[in-house]
PDB file of N, CA and C in Angstrom:
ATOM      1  N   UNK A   1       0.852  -1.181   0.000  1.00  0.00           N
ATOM      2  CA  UNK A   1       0.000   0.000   0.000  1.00  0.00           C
ATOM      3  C   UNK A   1       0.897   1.242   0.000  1.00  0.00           C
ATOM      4  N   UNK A   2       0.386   2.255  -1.026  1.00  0.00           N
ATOM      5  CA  UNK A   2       1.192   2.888  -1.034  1.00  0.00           C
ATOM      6  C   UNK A   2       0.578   4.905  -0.293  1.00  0.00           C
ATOM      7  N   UNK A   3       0.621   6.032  -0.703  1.00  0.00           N
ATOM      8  CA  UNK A   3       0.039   7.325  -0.191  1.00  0.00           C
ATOM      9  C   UNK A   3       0.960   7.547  -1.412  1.00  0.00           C
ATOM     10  N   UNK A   4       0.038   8.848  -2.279  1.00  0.00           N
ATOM     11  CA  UNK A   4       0.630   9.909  -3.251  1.00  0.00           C
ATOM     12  C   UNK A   4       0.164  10.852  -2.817  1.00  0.00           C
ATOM     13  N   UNK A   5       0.898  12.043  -2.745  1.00  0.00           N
ATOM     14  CA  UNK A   5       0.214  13.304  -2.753  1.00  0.00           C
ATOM     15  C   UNK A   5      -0.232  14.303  -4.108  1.00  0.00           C
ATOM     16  N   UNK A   6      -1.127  14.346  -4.537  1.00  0.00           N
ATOM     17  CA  UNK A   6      -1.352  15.405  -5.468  1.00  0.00           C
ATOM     18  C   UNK A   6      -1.567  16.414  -4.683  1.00  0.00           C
ATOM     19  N   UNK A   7      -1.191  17.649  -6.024  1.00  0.00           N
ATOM     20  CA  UNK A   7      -1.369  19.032  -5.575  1.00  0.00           C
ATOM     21  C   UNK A   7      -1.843  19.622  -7.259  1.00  0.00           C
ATOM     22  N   UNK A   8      -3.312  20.192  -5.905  1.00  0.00           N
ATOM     23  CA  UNK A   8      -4.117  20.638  -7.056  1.00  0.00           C
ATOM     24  C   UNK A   8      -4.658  22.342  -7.472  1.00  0.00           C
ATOM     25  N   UNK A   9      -4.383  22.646  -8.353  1.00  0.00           N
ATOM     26  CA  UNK A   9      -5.311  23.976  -8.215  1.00  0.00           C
ATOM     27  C   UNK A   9      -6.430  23.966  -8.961  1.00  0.00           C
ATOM     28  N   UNK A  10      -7.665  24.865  -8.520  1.00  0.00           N
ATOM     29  CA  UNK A  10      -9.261  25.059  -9.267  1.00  0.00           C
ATOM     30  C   UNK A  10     -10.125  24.938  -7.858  1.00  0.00           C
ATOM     31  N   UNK A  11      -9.811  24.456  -7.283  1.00  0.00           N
ATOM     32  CA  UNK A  11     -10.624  24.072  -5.924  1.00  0.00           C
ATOM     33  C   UNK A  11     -10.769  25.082  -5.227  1.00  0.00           C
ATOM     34  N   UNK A  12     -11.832  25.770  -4.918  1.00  0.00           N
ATOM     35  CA  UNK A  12     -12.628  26.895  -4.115  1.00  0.00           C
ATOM     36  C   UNK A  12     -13.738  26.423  -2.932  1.00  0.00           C
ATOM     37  N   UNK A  13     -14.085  25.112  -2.950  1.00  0.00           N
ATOM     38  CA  UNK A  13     -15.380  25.037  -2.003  1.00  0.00           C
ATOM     39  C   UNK A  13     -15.137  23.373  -1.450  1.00  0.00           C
ATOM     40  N   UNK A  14     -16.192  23.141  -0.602  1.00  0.00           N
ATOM     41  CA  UNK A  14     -16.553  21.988   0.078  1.00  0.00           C
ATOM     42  C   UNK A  14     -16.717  21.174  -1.476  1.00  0.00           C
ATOM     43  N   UNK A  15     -17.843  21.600  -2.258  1.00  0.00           N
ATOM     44  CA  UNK A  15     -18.191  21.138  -3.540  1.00  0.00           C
ATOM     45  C   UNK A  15     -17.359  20.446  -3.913  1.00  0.00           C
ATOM     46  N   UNK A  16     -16.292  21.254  -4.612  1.00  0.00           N
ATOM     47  CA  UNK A  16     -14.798  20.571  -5.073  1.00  0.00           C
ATOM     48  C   UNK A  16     -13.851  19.350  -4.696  1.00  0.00           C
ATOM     49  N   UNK A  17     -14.024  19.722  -3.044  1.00  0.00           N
ATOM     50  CA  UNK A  17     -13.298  18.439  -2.452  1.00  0.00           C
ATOM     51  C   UNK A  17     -14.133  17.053  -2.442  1.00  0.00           C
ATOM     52  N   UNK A  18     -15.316  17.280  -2.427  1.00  0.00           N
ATOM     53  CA  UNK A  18     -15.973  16.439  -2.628  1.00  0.00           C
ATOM     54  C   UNK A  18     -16.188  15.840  -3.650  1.00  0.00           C
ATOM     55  N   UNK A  19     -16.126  16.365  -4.986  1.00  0.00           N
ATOM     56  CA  UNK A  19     -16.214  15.649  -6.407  1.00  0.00           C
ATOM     57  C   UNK A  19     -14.784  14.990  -6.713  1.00  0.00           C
ATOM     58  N   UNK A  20     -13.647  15.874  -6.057  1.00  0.00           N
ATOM     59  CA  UNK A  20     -12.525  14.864  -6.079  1.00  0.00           C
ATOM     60  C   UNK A  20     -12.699  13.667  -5.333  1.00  0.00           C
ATOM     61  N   UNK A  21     -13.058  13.977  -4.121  1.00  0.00           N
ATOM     62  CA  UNK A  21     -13.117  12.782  -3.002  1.00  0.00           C
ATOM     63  C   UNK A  21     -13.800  11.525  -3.779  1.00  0.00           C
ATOM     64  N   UNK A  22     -14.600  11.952  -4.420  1.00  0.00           N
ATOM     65  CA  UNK A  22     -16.067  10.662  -4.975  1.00  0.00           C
ATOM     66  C   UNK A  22     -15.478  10.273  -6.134  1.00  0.00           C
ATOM     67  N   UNK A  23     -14.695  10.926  -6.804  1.00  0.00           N
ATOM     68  CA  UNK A  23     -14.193  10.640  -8.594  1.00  0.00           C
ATOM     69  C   UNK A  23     -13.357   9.251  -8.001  1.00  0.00           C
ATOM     70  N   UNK A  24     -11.986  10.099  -7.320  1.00  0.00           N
ATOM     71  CA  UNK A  24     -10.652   9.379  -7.099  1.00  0.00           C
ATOM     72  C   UNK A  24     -10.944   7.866  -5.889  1.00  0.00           C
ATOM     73  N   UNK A  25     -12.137   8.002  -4.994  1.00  0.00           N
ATOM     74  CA  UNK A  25     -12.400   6.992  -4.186  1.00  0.00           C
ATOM     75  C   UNK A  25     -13.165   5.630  -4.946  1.00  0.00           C
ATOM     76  N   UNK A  26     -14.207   6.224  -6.281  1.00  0.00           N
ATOM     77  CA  UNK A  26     -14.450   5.102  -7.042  1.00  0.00           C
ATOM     78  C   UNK A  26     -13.430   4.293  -7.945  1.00  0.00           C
ATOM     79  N   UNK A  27     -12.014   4.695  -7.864  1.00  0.00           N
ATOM     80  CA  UNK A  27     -10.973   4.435  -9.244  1.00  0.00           C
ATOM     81  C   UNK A  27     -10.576   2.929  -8.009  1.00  0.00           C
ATOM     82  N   UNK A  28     -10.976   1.438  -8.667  1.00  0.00           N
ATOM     83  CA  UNK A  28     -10.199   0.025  -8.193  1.00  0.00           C
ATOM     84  C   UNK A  28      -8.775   0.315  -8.024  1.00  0.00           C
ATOM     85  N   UNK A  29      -8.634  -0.349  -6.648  1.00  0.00           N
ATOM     86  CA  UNK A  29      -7.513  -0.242  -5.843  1.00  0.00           C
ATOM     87  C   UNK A  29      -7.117   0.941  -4.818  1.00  0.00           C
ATOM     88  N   UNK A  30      -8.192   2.156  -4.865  1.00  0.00           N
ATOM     89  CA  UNK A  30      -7.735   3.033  -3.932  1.00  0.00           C
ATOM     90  C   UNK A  30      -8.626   2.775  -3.215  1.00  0.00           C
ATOM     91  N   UNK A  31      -7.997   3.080  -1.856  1.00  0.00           N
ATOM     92  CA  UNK A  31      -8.792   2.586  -0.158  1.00  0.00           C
ATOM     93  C   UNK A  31      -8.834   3.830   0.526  1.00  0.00           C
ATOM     94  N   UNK A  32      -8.382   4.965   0.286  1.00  0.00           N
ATOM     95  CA  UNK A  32      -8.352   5.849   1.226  1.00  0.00           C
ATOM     96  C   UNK A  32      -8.199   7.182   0.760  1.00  0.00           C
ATOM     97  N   UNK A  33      -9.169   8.378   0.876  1.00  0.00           N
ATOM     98  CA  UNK A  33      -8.750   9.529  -0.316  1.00  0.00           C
ATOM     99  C   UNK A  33      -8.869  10.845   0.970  1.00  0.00           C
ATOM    100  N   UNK A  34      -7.671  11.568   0.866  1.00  0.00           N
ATOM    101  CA  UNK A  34      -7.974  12.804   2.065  1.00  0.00           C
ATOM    102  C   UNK A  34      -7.635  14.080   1.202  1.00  0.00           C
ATOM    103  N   UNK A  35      -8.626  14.497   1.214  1.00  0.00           N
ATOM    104  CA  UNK A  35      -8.792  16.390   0.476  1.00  0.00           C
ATOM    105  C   UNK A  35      -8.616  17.157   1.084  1.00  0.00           C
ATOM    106  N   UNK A  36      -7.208  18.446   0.842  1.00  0.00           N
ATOM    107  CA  UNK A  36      -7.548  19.447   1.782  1.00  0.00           C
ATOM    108  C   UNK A  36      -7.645  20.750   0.993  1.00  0.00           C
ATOM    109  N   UNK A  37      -8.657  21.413   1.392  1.00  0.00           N
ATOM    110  CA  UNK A  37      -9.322  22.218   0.219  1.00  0.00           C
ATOM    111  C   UNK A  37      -8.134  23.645   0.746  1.00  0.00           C
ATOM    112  N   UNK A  38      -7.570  24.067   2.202  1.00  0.00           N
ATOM    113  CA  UNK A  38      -6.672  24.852   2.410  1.00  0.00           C
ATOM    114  C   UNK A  38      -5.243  24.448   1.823  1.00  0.00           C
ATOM    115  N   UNK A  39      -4.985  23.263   1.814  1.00  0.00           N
ATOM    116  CA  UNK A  39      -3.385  22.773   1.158  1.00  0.00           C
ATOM    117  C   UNK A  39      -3.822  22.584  -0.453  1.00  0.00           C
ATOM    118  N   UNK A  40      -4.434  22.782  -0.770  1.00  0.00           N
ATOM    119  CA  UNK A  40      -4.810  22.209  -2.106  1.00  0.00           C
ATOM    120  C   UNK A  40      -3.891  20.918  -2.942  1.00  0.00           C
ATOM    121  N   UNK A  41      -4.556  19.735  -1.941  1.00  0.00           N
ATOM    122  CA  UNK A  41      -4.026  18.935  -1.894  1.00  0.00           C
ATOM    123  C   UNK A  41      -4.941  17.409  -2.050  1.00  0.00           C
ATOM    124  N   UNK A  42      -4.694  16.389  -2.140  1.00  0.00           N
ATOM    125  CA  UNK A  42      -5.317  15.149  -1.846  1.00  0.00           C
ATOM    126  C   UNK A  42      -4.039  14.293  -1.673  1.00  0.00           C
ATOM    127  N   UNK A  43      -4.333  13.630  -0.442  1.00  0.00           N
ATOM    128  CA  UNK A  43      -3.942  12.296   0.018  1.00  0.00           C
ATOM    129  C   UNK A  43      -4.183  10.825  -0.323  1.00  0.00           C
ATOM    130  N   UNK A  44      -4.229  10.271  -1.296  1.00  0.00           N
ATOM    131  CA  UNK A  44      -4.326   9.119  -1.963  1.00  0.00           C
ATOM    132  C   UNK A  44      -3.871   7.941  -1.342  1.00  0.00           C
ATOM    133  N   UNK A  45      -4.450   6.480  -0.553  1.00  0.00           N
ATOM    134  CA  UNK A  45      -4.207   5.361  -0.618  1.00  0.00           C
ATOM    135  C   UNK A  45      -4.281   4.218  -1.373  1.00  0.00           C
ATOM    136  N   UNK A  46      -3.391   3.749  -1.916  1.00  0.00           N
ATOM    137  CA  UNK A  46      -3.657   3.170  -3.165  1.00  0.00           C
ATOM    138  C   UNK A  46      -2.864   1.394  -3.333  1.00  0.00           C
ATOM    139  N   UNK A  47      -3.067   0.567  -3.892  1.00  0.00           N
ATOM    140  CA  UNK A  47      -1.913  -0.209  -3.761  1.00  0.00           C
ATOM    141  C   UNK A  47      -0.925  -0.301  -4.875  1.00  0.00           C
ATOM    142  N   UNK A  48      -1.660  -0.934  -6.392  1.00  0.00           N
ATOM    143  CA  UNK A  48      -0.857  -0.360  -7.739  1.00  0.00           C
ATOM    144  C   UNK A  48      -1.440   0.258  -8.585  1.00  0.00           C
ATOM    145  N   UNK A  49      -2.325   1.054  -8.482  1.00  0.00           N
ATOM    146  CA  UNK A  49      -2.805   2.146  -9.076  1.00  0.00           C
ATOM    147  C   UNK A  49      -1.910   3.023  -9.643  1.00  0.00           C
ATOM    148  N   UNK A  50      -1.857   3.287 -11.320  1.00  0.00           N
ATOM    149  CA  UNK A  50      -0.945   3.990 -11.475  1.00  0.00           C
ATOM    150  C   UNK A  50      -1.263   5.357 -10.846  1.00  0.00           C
ATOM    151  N   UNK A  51      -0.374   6.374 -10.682  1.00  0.00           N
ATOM    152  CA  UNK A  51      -0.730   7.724 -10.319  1.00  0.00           C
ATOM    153  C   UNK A  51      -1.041   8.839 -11.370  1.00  0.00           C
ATOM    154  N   UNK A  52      -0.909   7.876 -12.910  1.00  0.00           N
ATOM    155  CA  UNK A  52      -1.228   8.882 -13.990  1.00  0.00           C
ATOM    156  C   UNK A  52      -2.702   8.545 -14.030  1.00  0.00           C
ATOM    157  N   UNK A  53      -3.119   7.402 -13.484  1.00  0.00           N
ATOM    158  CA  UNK A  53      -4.824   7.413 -13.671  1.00  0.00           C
ATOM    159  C   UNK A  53      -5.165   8.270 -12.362  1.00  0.00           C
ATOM    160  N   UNK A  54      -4.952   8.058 -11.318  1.00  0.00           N
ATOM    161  CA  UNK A  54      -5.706   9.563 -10.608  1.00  0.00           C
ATOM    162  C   UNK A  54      -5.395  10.766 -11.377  1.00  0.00           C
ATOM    163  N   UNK A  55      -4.562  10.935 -11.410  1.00  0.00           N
ATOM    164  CA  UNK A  55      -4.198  12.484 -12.002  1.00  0.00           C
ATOM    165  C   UNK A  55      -5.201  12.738 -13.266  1.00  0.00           C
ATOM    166  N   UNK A  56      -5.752  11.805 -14.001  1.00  0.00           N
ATOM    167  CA  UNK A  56      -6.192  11.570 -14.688  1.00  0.00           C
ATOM    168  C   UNK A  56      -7.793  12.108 -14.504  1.00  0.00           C
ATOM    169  N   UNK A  57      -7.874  11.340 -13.609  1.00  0.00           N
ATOM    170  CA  UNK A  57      -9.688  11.352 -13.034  1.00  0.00           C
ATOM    171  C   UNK A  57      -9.631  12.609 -12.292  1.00  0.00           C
ATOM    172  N   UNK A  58      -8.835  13.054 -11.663  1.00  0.00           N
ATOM    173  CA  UNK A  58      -8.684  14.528 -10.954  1.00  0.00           C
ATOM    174  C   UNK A  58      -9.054  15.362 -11.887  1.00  0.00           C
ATOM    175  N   UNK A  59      -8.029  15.476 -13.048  1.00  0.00           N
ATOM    176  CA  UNK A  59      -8.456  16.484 -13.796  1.00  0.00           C
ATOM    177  C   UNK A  59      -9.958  16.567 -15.041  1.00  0.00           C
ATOM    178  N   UNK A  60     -10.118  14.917 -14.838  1.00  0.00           N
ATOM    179  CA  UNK A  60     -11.563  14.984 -15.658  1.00  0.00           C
ATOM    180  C   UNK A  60     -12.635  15.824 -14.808  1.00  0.00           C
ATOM    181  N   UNK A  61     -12.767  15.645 -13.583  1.00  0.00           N
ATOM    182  CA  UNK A  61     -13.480  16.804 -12.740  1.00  0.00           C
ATOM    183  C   UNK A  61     -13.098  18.070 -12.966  1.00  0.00           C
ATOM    184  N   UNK A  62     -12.000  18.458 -13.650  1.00  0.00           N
ATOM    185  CA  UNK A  62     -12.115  20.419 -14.100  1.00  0.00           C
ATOM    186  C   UNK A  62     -10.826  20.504 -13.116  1.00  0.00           C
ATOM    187  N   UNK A  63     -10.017  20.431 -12.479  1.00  0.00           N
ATOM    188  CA  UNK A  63      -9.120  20.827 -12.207  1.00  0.00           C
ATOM    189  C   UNK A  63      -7.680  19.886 -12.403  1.00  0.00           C
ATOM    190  N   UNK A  64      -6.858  21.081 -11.806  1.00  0.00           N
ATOM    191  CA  UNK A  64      -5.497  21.188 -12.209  1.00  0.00           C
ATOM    192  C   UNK A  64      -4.599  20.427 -11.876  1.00  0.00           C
ATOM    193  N   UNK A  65      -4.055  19.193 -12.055  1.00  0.00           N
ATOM    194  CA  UNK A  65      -2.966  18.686 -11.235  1.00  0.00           C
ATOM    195  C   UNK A  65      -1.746  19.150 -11.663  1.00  0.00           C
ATOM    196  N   UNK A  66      -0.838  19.990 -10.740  1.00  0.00           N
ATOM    197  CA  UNK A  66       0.207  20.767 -10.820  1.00  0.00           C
ATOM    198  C   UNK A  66       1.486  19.374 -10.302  1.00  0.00           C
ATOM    199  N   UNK A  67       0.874  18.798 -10.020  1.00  0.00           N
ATOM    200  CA  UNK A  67       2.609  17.554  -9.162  1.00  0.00           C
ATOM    201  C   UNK A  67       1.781  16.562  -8.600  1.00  0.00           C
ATOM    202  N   UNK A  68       2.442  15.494  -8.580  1.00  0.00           N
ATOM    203  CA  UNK A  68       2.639  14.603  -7.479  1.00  0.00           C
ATOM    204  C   UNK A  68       3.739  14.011  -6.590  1.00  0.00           C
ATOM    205  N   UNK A  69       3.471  13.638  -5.814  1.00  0.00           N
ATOM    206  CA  UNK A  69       5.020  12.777  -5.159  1.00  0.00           C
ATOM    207  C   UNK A  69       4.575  11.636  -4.069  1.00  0.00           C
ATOM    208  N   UNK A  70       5.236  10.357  -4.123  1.00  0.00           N
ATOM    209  CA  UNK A  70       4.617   8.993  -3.362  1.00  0.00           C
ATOM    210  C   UNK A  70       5.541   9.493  -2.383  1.00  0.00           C
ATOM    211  N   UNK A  71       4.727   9.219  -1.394  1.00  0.00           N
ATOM    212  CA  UNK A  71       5.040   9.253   0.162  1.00  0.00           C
ATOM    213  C   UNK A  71       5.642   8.383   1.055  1.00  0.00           C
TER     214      UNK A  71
END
């Protein structure tokens, strides 16, 4: 099991963290998704999930993935 951090920009509201939260928590193999709408950030648990498919599904919701890095 692994944790990635994305870092995101577009995110302004509860709304936002939440459509990430629901996109990236339905993608097989992730167990654990933490949004922080002040760090503009998400916390990803995953086991081999690539990290180009979140980044992926992140940005199909309208925002920005600026980086990642496994933890």
């Amino acid at each position: 099991m692994s944790k990635i951090r994305f870092n995101i920009e577009g995110m302004s509201c509860e709304h936002c963290v939440k459509a990430v939260k629901n996109a990236v928590g339905a993608i097989d193999g992730v167990t654990g998704v933490e949004v922080s709408l002040e760090e503009n950030t998400a916390i990803v648990e995953c086991g081999e999930t690539p990290p180009e498919l979140i980044k992926s599904e992140i940005e199909d919701q309208g925002y920005d993935v600026t980086g990642f890095e496994i933890l």
